[in-house]
Protein backbone atom coordinates (compact mmCIF):
# COMPACT_ATOMS: atom_id res chain seq x y z
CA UNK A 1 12.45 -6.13 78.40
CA UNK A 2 11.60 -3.06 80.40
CA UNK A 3 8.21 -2.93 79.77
CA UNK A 4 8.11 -6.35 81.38
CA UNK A 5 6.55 -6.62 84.79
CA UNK A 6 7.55 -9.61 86.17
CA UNK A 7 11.72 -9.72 87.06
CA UNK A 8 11.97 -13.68 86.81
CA UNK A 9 10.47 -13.31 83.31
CA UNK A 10 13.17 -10.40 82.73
CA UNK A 11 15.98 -12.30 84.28
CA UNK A 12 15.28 -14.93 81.57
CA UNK A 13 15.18 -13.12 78.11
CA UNK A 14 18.14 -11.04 80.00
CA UNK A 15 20.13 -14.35 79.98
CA UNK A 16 18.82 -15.38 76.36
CA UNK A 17 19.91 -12.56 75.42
CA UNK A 18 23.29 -12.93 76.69
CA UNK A 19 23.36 -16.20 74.76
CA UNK A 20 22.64 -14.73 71.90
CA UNK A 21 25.65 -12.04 72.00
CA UNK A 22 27.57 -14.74 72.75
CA UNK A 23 27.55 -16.55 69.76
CA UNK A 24 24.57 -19.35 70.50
CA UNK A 25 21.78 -19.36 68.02
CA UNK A 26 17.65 -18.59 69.07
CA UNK A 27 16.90 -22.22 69.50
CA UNK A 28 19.95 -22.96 71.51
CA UNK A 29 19.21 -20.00 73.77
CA UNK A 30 15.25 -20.35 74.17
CA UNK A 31 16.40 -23.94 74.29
CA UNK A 32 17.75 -23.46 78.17
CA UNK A 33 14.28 -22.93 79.24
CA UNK A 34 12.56 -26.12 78.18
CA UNK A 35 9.75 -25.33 81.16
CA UNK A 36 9.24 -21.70 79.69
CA UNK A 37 8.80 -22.11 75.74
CA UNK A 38 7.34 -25.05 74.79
CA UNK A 39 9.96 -27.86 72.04
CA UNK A 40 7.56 -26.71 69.39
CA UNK A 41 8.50 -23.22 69.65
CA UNK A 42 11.99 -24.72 69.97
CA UNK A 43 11.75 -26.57 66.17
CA UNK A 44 10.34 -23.54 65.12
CA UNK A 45 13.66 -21.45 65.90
CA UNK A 46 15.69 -24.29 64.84
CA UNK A 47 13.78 -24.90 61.34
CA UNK A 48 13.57 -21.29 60.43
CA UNK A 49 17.05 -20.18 61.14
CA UNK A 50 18.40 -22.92 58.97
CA UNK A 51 15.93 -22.21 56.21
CA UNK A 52 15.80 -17.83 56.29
CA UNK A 53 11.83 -17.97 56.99
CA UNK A 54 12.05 -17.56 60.90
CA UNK A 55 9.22 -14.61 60.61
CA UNK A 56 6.77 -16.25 58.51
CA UNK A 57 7.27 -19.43 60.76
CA UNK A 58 6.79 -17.43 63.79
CA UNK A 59 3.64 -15.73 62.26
CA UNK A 60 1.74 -19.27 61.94
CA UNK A 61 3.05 -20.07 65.73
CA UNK A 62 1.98 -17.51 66.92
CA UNK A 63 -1.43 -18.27 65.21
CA UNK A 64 -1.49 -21.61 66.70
CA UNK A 65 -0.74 -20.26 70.06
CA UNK A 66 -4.31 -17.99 69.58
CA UNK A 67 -5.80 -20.83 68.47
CA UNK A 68 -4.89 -23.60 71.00
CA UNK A 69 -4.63 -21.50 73.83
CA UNK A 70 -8.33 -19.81 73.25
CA UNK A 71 -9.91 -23.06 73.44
CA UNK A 72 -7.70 -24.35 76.43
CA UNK A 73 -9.19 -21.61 78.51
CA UNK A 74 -12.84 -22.15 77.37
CA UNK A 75 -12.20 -26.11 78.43
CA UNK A 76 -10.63 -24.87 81.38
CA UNK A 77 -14.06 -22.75 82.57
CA UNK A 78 -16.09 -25.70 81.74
CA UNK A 79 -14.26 -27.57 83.65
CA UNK A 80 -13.75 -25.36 86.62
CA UNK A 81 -17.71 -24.64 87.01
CA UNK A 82 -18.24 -28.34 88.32
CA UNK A 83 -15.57 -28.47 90.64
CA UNK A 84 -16.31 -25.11 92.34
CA UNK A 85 -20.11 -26.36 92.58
CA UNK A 86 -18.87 -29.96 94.28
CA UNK A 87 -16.54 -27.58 96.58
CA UNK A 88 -19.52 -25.77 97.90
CA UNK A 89 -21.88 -28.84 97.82
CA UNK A 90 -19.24 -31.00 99.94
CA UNK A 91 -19.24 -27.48 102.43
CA UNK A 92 -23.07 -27.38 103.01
CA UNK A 93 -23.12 -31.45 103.80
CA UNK A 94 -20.03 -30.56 105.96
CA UNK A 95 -21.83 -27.87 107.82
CA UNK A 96 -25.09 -30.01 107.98
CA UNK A 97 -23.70 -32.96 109.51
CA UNK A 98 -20.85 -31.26 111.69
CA UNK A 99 -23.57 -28.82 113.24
CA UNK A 100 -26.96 -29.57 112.49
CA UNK A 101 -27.19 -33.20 113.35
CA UNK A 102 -25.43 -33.10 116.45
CA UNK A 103 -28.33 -31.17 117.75
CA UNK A 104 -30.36 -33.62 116.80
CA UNK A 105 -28.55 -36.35 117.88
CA UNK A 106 -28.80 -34.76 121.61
CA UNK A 107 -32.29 -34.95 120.99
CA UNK A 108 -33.17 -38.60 120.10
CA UNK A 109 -30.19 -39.23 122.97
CA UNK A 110 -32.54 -36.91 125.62
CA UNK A 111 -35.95 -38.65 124.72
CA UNK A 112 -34.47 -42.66 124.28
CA UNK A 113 -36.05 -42.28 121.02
CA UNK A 114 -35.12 -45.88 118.91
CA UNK A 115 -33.65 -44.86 115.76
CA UNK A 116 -34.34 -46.41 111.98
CA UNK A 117 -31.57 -47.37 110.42
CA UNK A 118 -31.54 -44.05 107.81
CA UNK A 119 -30.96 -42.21 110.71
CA UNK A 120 -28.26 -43.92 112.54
CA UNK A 121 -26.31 -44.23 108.92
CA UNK A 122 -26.70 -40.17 109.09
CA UNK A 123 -25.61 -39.53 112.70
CA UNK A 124 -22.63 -41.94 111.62
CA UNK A 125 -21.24 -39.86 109.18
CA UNK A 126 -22.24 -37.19 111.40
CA UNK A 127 -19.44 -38.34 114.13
CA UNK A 128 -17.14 -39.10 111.17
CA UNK A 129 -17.16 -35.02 110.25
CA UNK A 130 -17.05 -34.04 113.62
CA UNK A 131 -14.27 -36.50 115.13
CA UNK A 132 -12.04 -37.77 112.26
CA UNK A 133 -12.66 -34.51 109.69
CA UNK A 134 -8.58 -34.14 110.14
CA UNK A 135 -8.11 -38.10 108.97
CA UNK A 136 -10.41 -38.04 106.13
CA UNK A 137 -9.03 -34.37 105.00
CA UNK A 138 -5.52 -35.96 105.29
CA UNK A 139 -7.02 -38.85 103.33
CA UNK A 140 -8.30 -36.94 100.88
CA UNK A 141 -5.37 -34.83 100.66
CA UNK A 142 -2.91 -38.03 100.68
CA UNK A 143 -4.80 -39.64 97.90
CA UNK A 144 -4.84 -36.84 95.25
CA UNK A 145 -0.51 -36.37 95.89
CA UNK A 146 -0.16 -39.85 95.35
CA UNK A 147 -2.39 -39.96 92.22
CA UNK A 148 -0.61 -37.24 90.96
CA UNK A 149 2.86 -38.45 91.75
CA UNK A 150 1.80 -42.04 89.98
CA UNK A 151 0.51 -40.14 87.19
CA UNK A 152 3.51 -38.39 86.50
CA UNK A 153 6.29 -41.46 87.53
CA UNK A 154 4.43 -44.51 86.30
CA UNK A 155 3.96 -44.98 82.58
CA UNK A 156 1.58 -47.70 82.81
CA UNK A 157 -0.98 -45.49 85.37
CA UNK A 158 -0.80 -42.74 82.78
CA UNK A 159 -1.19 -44.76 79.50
CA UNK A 160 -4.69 -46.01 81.29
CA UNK A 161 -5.91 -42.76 82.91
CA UNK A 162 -5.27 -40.87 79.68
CA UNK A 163 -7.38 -43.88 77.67
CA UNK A 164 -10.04 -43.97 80.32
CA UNK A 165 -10.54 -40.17 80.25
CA UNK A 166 -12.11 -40.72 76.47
CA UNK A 167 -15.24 -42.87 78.40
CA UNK A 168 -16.33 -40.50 80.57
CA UNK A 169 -19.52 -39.57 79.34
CA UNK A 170 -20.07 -36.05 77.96
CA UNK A 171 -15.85 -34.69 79.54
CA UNK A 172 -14.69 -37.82 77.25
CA UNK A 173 -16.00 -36.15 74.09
CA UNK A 174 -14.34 -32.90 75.26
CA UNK A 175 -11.52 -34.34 75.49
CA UNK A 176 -11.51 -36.20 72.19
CA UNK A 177 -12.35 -33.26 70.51
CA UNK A 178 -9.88 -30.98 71.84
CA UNK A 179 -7.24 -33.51 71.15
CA UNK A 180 -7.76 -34.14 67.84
CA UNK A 181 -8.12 -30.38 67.32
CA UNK A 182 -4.51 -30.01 68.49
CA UNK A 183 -3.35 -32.85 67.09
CA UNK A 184 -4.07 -32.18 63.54
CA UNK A 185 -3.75 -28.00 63.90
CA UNK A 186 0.24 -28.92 65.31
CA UNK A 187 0.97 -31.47 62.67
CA UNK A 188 -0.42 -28.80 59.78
CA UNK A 189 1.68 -26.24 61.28
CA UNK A 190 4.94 -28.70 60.99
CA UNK A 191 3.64 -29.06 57.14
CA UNK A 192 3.40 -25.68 56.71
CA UNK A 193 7.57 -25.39 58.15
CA UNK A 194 8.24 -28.03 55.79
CA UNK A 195 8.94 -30.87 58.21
CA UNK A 196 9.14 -33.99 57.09
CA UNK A 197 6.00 -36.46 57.58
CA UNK A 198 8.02 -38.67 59.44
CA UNK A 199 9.73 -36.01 62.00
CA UNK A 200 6.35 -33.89 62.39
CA UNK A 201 4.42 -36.88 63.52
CA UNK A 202 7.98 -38.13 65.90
CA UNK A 203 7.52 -34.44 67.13
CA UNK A 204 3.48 -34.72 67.44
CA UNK A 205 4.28 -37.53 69.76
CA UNK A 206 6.21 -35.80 72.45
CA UNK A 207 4.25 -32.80 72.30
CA UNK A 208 0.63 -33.87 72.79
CA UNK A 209 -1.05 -33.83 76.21
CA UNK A 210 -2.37 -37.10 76.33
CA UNK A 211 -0.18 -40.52 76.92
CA UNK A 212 -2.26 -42.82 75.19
CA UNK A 213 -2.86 -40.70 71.84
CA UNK A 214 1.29 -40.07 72.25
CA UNK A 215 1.78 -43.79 72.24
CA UNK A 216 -0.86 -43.96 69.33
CA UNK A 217 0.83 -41.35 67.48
CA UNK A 218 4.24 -43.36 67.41
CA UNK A 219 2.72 -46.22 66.30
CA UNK A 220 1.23 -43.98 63.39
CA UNK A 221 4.91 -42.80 62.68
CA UNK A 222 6.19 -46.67 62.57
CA UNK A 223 3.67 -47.80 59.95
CA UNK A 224 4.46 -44.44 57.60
CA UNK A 225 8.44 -44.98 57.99
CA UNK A 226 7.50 -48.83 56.62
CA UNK A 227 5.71 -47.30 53.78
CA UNK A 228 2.00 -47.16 54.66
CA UNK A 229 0.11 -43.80 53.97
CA UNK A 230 -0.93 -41.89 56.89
CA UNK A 231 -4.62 -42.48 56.46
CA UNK A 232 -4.10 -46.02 56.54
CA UNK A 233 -1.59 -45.81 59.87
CA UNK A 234 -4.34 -43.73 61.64
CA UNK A 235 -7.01 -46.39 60.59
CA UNK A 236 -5.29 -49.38 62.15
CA UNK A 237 -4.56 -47.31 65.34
CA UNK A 238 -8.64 -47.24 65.50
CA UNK A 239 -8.07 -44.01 67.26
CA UNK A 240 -9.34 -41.00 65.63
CA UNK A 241 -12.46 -40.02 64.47
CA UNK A 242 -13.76 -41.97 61.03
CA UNK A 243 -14.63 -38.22 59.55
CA UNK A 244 -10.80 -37.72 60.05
CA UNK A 245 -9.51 -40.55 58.59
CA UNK A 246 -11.47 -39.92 55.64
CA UNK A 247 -10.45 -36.12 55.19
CA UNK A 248 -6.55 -37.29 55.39
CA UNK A 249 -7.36 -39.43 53.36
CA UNK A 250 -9.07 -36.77 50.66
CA UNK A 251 -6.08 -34.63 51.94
CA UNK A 252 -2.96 -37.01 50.97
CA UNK A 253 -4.57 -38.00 47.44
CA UNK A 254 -5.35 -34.18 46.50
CA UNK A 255 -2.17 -33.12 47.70
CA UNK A 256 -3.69 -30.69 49.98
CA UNK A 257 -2.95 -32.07 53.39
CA UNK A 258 -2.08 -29.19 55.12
CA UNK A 259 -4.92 -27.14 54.37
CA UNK A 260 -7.59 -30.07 55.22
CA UNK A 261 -5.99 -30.68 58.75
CA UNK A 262 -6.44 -27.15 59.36
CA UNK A 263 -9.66 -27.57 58.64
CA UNK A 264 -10.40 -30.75 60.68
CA UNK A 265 -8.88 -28.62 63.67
CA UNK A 266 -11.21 -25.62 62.99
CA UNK A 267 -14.05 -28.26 62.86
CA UNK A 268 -13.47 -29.96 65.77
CA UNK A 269 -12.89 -26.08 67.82
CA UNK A 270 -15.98 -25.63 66.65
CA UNK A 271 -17.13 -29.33 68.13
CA UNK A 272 -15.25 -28.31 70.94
CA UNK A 273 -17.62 -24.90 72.16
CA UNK A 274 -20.85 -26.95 71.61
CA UNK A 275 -19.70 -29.34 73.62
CA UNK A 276 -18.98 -27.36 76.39
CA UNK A 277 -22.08 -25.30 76.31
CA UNK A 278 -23.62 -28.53 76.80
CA UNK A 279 -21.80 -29.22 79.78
CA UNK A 280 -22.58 -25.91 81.10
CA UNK A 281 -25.88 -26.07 80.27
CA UNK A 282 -26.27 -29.32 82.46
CA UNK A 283 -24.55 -28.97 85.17
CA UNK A 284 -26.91 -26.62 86.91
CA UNK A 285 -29.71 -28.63 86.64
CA UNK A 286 -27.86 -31.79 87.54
CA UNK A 287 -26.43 -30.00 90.48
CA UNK A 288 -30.00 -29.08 92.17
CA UNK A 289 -30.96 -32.40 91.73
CA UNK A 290 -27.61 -34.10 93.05
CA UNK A 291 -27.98 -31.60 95.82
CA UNK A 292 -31.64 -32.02 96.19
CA UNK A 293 -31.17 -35.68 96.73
CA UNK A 294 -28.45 -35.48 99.13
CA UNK A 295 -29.79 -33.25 101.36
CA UNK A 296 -33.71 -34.48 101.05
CA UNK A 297 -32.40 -38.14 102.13
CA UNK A 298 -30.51 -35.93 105.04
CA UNK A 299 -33.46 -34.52 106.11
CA UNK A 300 -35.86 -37.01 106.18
CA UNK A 301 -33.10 -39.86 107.95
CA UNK A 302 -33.36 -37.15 110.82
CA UNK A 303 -37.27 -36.23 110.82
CA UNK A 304 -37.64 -40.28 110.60
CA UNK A 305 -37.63 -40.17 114.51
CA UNK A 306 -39.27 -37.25 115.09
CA UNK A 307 -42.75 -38.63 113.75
CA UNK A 308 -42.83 -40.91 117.11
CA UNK A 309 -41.27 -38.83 119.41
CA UNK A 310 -44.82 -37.90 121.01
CA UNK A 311 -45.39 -41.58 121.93
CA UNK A 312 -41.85 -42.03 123.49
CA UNK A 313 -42.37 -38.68 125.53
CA UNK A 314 -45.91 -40.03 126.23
């Protein structure tokens, strides 16, 4: 604790500790801070105070936590490039039409140039940025609370955003992959704690990121508590991969399905980083041309008039 930095931080393990002298047990204690240490850290306690293997247990966690949390931040980078590059594309198109145009506008005004219609769709949009920029910042502002809050308070909202996500072209497959990366990694790491089939994938559930592979995933746990194996369950969700139906599959009839879902979630990290190079690897080019496109159709709706402003002055 006092090599610890940060006194909200302290304040907490101060208090856990407390618990702890006071009779409570590790999971009860963590426990309090549901926001702090995630409920699979929590089982992890629980299960290996009750069974004497709370070190081992925490060794593979901690694992896990390399694991997972290594390729959350490379997702997070690819992910990050694209919307810094929109931020500063949406400022140059800002600056162009709230400054640029204007002057130009002044011009055709000065001359009674007529204007094509390129031009007066440009010098529209040009008086939206410089008149309304507060209403259609509060818009924009308004509109990502409110998806947020709906996200977050209505199930239905969720269950189709986090199915949707999976169609986006090239950011659906990175999300796929890093899903089912987690998803098998966590449930090998219940295995490994000796949870039952049944509780791991009731625990998967609640634990995974996504709504609509949560929902899947108790569906999964239904048709193994009536008796089906858990290949079969994850073929009639028609929701993961066919390679990783097949490998539980191999897994559950060999006996060894811990050690192949480990190795469907190193796969699928591996998946993961090519995936995201390619993402990085487009989105420059893509970019230029986006921009290129953008601000070429700019330029030319404004030079449109300027091509006959000799006969209007003449």
């Amino acid at each position: 604790i006092n090599g610890i930095e940060n006194k909200s931080f302290v304040e907490v393990l101060t208090d856990i500790r407390f618990g702890i002298e006071s009779g409570l047990s590790l999971n009860e204690s963590f426990g309090a801070y549901p926001k702090i240490f995630d409920a699979l850290f929590i089982n992890f306690l629980a299960i290996g105070e009750q069974g004497g293997i709370l070190e081992p247990l925490l060794a593979k966690y901690l694992e896990y936590k390399e694991k997972t949390d290594a390729i959350k931040r490379k997702v997070k980078s690819a992910l990050a490039y694209p919307v810094i590059v929109m931020i500063v594309a949406t400022l140059v198109l800002a600056v162009i039409l709230g400054f640029v145009v204007p002057q130009f506008e002044e011009v055709f005004k000065s001359v009674g140039a007529e204007l094509p219609a390129p031009t007066l769709i440009v010098i529209a949009l040009s008086d939206v940025v410089v008149n309304y920029w507060w209403l259609v910042l509060f818009l924009v502002v308004a509109a990502i609370i409110a998806f947020r809050k709906t996200y977050s308070t209505v199930a239905r909202f969720r269950f189709f955003v986090d199915k949707f996500i999976f169609r986006v072209p090239l950011f659906g497959e990175l999300a796929m992959k890093t899903l089912v990366s987690r998803w098998t990694r966590t449930l090998s790491l219940l295995f490994a704690a000796g949870v039952p089939l049944n509780s791991a994938l009731k625990s998967i559930a609640f634990l995974v990121d996504n709504y609509f592979y949560g929902a899947v995933t108790l569906n999964v746990q239904k048709d193994v508590e009536s008796g089906n194996s858990l290949h079969v369950a994850m073929e009639t969700s028609d929701a993961f991969p066919v390679m990783v139906n097949q490998m539980v599959a191999v897994g559950e009839e060999a006996g060894s399905l811990e050690f192949l879902l480990l190795s469907i979630s190193d796969y699928y990290d591996q998946e993961t980083e090519m995936v995201i190079e390619t993402i990085l690897s487009l989105i420059e080019p893509v970019t230029i041309v986006f921009l290129g496109v953008v601000l070429g159709a700019i330029i030319v709706a404004i030079y449109l008039p300027l091509f006959h402003l000799g006969d209007v002055v003449g």
